[in-house]
Protein backbone atom coordinates (compact mmCIF):
# COMPACT_ATOMS: atom_id res chain seq x y z
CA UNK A 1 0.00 0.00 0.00
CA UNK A 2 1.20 3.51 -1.00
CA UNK A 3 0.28 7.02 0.26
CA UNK A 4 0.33 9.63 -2.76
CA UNK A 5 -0.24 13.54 -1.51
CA UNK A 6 -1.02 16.13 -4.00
CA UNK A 7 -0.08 19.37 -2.82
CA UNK A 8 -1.87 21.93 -4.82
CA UNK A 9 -2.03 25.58 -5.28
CA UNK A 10 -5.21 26.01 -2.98
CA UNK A 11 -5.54 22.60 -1.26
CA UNK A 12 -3.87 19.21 -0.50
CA UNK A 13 -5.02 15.95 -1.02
CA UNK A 14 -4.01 12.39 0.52
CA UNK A 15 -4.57 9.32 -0.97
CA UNK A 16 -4.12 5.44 -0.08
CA UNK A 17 -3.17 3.85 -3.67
CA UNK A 18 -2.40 0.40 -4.64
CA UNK A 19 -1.49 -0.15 -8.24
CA UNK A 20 -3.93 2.16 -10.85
CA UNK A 21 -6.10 1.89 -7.28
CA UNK A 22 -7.12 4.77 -5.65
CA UNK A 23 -8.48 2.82 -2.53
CA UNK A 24 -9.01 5.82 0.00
CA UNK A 25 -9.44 10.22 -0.32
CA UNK A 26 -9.36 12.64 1.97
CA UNK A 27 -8.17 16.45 1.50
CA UNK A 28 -8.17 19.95 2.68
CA UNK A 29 -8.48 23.61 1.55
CA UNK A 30 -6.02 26.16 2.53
CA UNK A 31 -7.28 28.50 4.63
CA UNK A 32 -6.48 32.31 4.43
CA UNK A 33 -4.77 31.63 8.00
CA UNK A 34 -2.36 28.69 6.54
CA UNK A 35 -1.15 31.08 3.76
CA UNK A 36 0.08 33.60 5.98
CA UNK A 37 3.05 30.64 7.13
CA UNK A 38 2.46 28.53 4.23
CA UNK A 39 5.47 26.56 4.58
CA UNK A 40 4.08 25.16 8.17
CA UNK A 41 0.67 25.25 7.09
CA UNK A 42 1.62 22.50 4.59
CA UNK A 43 3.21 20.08 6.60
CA UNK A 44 0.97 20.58 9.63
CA UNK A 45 -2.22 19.51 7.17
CA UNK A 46 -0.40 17.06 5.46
CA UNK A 47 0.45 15.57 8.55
CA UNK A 48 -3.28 15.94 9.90
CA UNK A 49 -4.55 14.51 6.52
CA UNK A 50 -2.01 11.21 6.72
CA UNK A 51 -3.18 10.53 9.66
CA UNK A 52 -6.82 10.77 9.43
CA UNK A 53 -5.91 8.04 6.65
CA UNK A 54 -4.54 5.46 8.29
CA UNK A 55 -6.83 5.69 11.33
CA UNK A 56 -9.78 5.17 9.14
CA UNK A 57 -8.15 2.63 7.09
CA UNK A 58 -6.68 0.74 10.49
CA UNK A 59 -3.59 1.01 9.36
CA UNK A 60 0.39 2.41 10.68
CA UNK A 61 2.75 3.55 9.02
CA UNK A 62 4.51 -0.03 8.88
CA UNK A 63 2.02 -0.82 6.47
CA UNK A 64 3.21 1.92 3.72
CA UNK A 65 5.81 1.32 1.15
CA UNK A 66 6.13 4.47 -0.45
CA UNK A 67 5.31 8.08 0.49
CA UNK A 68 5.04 10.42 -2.89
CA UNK A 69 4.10 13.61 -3.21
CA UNK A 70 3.00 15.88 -6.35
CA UNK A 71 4.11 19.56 -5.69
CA UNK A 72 3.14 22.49 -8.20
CA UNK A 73 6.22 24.21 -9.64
CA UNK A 74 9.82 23.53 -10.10
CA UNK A 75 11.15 20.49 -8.04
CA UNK A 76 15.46 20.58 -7.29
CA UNK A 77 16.85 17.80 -4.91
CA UNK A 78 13.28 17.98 -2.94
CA UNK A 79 13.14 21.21 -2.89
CA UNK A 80 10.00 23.01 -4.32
CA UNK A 81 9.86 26.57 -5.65
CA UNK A 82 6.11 27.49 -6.98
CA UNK A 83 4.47 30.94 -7.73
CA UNK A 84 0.88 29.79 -7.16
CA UNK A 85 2.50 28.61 -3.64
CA UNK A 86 4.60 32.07 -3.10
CA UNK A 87 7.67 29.55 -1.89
CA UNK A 88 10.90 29.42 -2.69
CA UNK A 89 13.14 26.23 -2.34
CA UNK A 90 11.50 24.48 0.39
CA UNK A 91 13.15 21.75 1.67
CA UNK A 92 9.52 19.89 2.17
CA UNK A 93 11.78 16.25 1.60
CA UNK A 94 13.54 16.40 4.54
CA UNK A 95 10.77 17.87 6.67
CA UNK A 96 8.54 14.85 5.21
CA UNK A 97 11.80 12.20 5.78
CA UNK A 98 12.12 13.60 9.53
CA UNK A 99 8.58 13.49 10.25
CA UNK A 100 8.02 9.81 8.81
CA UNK A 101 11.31 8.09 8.71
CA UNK A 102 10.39 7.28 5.40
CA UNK A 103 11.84 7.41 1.96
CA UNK A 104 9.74 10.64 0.65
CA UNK A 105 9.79 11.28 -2.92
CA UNK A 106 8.91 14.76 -4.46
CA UNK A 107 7.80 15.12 -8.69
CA UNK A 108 6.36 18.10 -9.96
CA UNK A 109 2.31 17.45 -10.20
CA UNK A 110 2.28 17.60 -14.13
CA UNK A 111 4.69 14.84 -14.42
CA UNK A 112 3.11 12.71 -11.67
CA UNK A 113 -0.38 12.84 -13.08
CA UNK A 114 1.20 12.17 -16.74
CA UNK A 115 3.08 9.05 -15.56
CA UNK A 116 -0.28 7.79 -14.27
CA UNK A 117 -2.05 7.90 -17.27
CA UNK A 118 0.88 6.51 -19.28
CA UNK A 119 1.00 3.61 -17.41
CA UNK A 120 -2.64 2.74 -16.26
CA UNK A 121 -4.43 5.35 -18.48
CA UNK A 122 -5.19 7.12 -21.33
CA UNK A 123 -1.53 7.14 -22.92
CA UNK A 124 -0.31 3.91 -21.49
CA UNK A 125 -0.98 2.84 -25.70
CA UNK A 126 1.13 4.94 -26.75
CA UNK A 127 5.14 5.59 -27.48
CA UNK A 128 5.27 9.50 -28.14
CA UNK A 129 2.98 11.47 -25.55
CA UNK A 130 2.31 15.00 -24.57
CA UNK A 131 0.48 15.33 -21.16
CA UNK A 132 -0.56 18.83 -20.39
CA UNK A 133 -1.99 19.66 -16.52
CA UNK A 134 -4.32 22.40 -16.98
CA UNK A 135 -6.08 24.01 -13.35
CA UNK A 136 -4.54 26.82 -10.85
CA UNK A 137 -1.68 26.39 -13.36
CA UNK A 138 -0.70 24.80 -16.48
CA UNK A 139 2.18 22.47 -16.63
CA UNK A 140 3.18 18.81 -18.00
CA UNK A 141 5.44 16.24 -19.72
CA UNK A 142 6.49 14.68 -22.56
CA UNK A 143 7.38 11.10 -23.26
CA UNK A 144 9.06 9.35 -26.24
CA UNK A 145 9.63 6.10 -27.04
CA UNK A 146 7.69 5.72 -23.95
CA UNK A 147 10.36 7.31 -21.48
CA UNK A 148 9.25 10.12 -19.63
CA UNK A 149 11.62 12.85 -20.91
CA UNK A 150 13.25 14.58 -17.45
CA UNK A 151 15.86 17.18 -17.66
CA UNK A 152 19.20 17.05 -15.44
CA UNK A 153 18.65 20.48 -13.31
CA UNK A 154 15.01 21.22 -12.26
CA UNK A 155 12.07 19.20 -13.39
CA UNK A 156 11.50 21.01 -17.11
CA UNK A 157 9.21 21.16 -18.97
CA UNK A 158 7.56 24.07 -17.81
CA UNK A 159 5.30 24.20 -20.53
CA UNK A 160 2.82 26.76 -18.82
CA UNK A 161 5.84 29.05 -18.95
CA UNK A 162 6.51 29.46 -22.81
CA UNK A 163 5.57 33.05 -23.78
CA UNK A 164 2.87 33.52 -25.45
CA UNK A 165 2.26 37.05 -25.70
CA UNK A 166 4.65 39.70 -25.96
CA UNK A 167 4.86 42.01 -22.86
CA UNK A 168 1.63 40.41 -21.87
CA UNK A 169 -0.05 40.33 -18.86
CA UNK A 170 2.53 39.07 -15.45
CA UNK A 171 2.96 35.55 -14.68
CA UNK A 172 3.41 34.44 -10.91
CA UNK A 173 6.50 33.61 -12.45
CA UNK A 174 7.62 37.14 -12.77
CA UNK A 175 7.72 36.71 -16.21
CA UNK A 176 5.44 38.78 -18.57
CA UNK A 177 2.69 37.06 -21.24
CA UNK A 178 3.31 33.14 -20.25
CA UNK A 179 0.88 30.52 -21.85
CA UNK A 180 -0.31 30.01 -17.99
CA UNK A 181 -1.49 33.34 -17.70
CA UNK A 182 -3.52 33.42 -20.29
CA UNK A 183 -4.93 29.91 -20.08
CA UNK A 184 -5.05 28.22 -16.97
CA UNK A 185 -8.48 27.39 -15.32
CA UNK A 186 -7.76 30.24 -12.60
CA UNK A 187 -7.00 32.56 -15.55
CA UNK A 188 -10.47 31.49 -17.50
CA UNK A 189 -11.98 31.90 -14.26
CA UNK A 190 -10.75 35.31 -13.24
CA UNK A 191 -11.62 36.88 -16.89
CA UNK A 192 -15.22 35.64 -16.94
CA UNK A 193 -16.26 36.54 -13.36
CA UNK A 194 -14.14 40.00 -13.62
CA UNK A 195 -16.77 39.99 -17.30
CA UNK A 196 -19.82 39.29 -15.34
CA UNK A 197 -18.73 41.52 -12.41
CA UNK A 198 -18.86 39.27 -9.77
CA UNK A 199 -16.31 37.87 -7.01
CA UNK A 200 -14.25 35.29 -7.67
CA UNK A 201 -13.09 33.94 -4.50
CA UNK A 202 -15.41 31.25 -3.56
CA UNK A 203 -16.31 30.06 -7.15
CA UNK A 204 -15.47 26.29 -8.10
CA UNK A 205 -14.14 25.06 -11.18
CA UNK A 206 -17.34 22.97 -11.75
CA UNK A 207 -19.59 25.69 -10.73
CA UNK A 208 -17.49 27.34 -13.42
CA UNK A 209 -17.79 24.98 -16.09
CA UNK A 210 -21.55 23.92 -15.34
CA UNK A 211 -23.45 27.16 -14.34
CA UNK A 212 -21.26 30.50 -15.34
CA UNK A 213 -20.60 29.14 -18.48
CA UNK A 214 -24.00 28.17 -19.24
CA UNK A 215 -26.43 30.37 -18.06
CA UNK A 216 -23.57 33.63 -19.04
CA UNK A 217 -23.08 32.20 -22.18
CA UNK A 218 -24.02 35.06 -24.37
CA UNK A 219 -21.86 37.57 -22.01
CA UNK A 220 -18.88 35.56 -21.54
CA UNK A 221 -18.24 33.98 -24.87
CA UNK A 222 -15.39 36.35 -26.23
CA UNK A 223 -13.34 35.15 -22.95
CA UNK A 224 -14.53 31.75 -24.27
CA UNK A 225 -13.71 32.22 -27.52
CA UNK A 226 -10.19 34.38 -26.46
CA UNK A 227 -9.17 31.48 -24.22
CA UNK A 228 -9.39 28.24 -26.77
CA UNK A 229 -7.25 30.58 -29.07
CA UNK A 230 -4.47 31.66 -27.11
CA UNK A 231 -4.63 27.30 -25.88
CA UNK A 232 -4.65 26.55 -29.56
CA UNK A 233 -1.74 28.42 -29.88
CA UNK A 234 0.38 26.90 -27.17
CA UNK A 235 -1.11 23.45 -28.30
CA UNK A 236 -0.19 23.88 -31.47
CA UNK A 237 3.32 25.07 -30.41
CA UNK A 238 4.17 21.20 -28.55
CA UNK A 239 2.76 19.81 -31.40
CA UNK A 240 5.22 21.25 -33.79
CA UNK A 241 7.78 20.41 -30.86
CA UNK A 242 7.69 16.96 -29.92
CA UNK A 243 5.04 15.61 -32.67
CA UNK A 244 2.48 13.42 -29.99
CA UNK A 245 0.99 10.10 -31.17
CA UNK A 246 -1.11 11.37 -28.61
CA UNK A 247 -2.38 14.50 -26.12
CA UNK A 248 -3.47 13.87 -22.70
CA UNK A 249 -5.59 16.99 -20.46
CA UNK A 250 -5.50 16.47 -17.16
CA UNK A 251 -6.18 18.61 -14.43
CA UNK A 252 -9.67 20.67 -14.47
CA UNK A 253 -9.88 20.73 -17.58
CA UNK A 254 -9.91 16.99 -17.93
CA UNK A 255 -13.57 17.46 -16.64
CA UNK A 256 -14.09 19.15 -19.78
CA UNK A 257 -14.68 16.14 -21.74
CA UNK A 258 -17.43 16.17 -23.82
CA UNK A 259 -17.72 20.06 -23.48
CA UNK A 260 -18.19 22.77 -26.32
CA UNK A 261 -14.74 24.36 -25.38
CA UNK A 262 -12.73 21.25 -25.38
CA UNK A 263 -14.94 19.99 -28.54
CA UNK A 264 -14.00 23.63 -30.45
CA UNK A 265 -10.71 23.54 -29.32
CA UNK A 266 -10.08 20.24 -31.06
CA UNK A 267 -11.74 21.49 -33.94
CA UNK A 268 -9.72 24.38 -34.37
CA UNK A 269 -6.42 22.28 -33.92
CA UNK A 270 -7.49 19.61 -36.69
CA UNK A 271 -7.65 22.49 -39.07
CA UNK A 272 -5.40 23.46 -41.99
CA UNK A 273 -2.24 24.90 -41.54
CA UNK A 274 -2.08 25.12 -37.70
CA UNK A 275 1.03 22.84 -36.79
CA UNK A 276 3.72 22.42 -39.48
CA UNK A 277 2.72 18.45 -40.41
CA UNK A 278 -0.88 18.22 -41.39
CA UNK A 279 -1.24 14.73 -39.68
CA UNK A 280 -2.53 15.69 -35.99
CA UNK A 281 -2.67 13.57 -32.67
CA UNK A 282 -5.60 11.98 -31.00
CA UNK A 283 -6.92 14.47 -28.47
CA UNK A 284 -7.95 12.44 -24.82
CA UNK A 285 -8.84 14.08 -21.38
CA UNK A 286 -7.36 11.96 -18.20
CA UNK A 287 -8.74 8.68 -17.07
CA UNK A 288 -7.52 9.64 -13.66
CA UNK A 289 -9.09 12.89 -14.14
CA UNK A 290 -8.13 15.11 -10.79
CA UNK A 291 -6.52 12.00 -9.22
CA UNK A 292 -3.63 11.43 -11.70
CA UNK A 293 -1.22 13.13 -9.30
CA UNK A 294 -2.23 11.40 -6.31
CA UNK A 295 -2.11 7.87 -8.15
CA UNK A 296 1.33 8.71 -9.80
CA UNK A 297 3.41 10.23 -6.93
CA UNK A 298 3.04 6.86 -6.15
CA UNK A 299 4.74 5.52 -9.33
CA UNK A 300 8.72 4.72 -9.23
């Protein structure tokens, strides 16, 4: 039995996970009071959280081979810097490793959710991949041949950090017009409720998807319409890059299956003259859908 944490950009999540099994949830917002010590605040409901898990599972920590977590941002030797976090090379390995006496290991989230669906899910058919994590953040990985392409320094392939637009808007990054600015769930999010006038704070990616979108249609379909543009864009961009068999959405916008802005945005990729080889990959959301991360941290 494994534990697999995913430590997002508003909330963590624990999981018990055997195999492509995800036997056993629980998680936890961030409250306004954790991200004034943030650092703390993770490990203290992480802790809480791991817990909870194994006393409603009736189990120790004897009984758990690995410990893996999926962190947001860049991950260096354990340590995590993230803008959507606001931290900076935290050590959260050897806080985990002291804590547990147990081997920790620490992937960024877009790579742990891809290596999920390549080997239980959606890609695991496939040689060439291109898994892109679309929520608070955009991010991913790339496989070919069926090995999961990792850099040397950092953990790369910071896709949600190409530039899309010229002195464009700021990035948590720091840097100016990056292809997570512009489309990112949080960034769809914050450009139809700033359209309809309304607050942002409390509003869910579902209730997002399944009420703004719908009953606003009329008023917010030139963020719509704006937002599968600029993704077509940066999709079209990895196509041209690492030519995918296969694309993978995870994240949110996995949930967006079946949905007019995933359906158009597949449209518009599949026509003429939009990547440099006219023959274009299959398009898939995530088996794993949300999960991905929790059930790959797990994965060796």
């Amino acid at each position: 039995m494994n534990l697999g944490i995913d430590l997002g950009g508003s909330h963590i999540g624990v999981g018990l996970v055997e195999g492509s099994e995800l036997k056993y949830t629980v998680d936890k917002f961030f409250s306004q009071d954790d991200r004034k010590d943030i650092e703390n605040a993770i490990v203290r409901n992480i802790d809480e959280l791991l817990n909870k898990i194994l006393v409603e599972n009736n189990l120790t920590l004897d009984n758990i081979k690995t410990i893996g977590v999926a962190s947001p941002g860049t991950v260096s030797d354990g340590k995590i810097t993230s803008g959507n976090l606001k931290i900076r090379e935290y050590d959260l390995k050897s806080r985990l490793e002291k804590m547990y006496n147990k081997k920790i290991t620490i992937r960024n989230d877009g790579k742990c959710a891809a290596l999920a669906e390549k080997k239980y899910g959606s890609m695991k058919n496939y040689d060439d991949c291109v898994f892109v994590n679309i929520g608070t953040g955009l991010g991913g990985a790339a496989f070919m041949g069926g090995k999961l392409l990792e850099p040397k320094r950092y953990s790369g392939f910071e896709f949600g950090h190409m530039t899309l637009v010229k002195d464009g808007i700021e990035c948590t990054c720091g840097k100016k017009g990056c292809f997570e600015r512009y489309c990112s769930i949080k960034s769809l999010k914050e450009r139809i409720t700033k359209t309809l006038n309304i607050d942002s704070t409390d509003i869910s990616g579902q209730f997002l998807r399944e009420n703004l979108m719908v009953k606003y249609h009329d008023e917010v379909q030139n963020d719509i319409n704006d937002f599968i543009d600029y993704l077509r864009i940066g999709i079209c961009n990895l196509i041209d890059i690492f030519e995918p068999e296969i694309i993978c959405f995870g994240g949110s916008f996995s949930y967006y299956e079946g949905h007019p802005v995933l359906n158009k945005l597949i449209e518009e990729i599949n026509k003429q003259n939009t990547t440099f080889n006219d023959t274009k990959p299959k398009i898939v959301t995530a088996v794993f859908k949300n999960d991905a991360g929790i059930i790959g941290a797990t994965i060796d």
